[in-house]
C-alpha atoms as a PDB file:
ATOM      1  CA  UNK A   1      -2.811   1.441  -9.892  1.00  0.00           C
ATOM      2  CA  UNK A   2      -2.678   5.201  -8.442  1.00  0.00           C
ATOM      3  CA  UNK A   3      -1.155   8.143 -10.331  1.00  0.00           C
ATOM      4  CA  UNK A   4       1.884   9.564  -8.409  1.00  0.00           C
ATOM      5  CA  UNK A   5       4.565  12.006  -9.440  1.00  0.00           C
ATOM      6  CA  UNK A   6       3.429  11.818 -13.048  1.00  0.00           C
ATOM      7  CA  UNK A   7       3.431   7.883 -12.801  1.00  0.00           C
ATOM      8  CA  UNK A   8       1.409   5.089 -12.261  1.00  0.00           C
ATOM      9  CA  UNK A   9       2.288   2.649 -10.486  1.00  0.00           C
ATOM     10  CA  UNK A  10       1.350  -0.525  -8.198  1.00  0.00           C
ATOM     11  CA  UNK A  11       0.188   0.857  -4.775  1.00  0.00           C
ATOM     12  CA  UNK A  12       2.837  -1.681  -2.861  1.00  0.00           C
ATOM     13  CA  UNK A  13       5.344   0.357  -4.939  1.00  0.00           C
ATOM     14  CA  UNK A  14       4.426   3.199  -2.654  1.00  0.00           C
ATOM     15  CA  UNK A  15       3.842   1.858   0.699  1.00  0.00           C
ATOM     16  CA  UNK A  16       6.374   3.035   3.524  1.00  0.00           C
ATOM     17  CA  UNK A  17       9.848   0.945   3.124  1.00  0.00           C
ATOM     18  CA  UNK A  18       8.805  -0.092   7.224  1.00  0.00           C
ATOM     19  CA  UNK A  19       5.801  -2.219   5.644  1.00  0.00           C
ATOM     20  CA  UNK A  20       7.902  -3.134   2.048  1.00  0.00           C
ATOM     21  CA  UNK A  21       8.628  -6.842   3.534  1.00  0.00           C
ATOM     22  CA  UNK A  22       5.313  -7.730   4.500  1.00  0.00           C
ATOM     23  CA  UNK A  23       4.154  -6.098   1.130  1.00  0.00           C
ATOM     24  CA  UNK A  24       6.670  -8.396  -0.578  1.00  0.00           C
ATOM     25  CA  UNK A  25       5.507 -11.301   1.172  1.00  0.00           C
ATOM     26  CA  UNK A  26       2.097 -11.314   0.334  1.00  0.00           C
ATOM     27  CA  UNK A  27       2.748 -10.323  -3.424  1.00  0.00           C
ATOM     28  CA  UNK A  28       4.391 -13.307  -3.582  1.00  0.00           C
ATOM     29  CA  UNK A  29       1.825 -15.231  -2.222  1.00  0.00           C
ATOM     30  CA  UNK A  30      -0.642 -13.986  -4.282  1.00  0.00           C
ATOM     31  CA  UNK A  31       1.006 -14.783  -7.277  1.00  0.00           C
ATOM     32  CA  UNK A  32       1.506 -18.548  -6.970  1.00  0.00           C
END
C-alpha cells in the first residue's frame, strides 16, 4: 500500500482512470 491524502490505500486504487480497466483485469486474475 502507499500513503496518499492521509490514506492508504492499494496502488491500483490510484492509477490514472485511462489504465483502471487493465488494472481491473489483472486484479482479477490474480485473485483466482
Amino acid at each position: 500500500m502507499i500513503k496518499c491524502d492521509g490514506e492508504y490505500k492499494w496502488f491500483w486504487e490510484i492509477i490514472d482512470a485511462d489504465t483502471k480497466f487493465l488494472v481491473a483485469t489483472h486484479s482479477s486474475l490474480s485473485s483466482n
